[in-house]
C-alpha atoms as a PDB file:
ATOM      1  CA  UNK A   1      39.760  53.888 145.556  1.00  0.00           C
ATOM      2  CA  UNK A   2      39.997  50.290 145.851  1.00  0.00           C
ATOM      3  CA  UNK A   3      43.518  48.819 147.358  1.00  0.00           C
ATOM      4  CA  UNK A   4      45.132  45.646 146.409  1.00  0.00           C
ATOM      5  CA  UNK A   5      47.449  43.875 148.755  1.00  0.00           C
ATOM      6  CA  UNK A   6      50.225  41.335 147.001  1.00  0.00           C
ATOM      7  CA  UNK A   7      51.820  39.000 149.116  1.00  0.00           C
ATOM      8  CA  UNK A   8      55.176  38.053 147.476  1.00  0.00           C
ATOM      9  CA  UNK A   9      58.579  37.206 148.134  1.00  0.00           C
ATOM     10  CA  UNK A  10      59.850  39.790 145.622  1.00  0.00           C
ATOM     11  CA  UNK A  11      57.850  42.932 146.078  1.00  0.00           C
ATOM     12  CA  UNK A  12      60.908  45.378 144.584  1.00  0.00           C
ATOM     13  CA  UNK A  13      60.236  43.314 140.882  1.00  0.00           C
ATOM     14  CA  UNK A  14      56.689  43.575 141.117  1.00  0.00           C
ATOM     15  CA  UNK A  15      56.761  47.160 141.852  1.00  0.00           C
ATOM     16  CA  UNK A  16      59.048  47.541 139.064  1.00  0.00           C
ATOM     17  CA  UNK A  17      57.179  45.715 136.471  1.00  0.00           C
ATOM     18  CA  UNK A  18      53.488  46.820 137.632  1.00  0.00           C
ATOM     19  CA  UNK A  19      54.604  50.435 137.637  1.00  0.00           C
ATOM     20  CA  UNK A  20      55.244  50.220 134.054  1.00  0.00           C
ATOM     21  CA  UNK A  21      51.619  48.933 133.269  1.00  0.00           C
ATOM     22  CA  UNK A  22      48.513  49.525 132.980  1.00  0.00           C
ATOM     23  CA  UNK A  23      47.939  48.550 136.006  1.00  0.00           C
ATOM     24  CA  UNK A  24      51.008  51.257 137.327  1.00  0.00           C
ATOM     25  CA  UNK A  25      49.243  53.659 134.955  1.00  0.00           C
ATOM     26  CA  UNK A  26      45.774  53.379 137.032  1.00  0.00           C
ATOM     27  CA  UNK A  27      47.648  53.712 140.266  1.00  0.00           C
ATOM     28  CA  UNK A  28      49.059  57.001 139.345  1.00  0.00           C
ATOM     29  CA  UNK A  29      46.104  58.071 138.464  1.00  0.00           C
ATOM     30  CA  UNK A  30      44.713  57.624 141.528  1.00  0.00           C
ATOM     31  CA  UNK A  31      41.635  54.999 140.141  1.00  0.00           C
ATOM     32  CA  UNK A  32      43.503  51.798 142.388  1.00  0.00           C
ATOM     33  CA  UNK A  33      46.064  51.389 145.239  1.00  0.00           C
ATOM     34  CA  UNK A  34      48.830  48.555 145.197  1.00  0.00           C
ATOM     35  CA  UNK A  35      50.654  47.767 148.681  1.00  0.00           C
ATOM     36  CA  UNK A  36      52.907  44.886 148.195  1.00  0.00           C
ATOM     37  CA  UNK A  37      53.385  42.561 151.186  1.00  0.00           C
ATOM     38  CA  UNK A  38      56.762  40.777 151.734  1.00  0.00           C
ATOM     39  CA  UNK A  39      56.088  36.991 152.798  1.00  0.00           C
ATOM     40  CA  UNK A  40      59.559  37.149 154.405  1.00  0.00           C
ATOM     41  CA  UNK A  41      58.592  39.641 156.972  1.00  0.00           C
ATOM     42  CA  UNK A  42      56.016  37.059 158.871  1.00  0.00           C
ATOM     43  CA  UNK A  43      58.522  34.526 158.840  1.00  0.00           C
ATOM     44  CA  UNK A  44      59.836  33.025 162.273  1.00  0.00           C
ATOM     45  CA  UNK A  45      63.100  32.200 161.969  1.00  0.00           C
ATOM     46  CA  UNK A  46      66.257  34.078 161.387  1.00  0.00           C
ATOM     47  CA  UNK A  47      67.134  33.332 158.064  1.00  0.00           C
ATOM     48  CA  UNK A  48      63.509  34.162 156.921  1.00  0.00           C
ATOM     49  CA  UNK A  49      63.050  31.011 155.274  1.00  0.00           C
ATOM     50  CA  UNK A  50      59.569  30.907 153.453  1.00  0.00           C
ATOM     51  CA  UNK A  51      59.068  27.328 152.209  1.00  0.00           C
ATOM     52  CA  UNK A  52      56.940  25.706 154.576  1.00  0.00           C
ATOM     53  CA  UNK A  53      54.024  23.935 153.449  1.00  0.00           C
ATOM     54  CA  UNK A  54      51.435  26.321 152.241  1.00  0.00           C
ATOM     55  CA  UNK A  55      48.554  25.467 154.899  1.00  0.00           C
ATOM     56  CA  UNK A  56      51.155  25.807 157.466  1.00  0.00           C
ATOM     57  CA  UNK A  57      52.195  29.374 156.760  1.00  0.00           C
ATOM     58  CA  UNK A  58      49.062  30.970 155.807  1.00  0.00           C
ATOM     59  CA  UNK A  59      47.703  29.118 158.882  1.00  0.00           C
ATOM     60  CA  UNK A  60      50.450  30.610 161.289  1.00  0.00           C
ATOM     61  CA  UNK A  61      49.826  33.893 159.568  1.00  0.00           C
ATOM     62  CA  UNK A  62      45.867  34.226 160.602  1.00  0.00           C
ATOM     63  CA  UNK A  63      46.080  31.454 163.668  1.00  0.00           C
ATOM     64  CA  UNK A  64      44.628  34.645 165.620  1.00  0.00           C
ATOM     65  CA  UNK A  65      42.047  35.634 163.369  1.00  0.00           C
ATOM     66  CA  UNK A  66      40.167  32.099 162.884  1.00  0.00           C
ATOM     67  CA  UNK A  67      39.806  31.873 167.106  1.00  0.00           C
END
């Protein structure tokens, strides 16, 4: 089974709308998984702001892995 992760700020509407889909109909069956990723859960500050510049985030995000 091959898994897809989605980063997104709204994983709850995804969910919603991919469940009724083809694509929802193919993860019931068993044939794909989905886990959607929250972007708002790596941010740093408190009010989990998420509009830094692109480069910046995804950079801060995998700063450990590219050492």
């Amino acid at each position: 089974m091959k898994t897809f992760h989605v980063l997104t700020l709204f994983p709850e509407m995804l969910e919603s709308v991919l469940g009724n889909s083809i694509i929802g109909r193919a993860e019931k069956a068993g044939l794909i998984g989905l886990e959607f990723i929250n972007i708002r859960d790596f941010a740093f500050n408190k009010h989990k702001k998420t509009d830094l510049k692109t480069g910046l985030f995804f950079y801060s995000l995998f700063r450990d892995s590219l050492n």
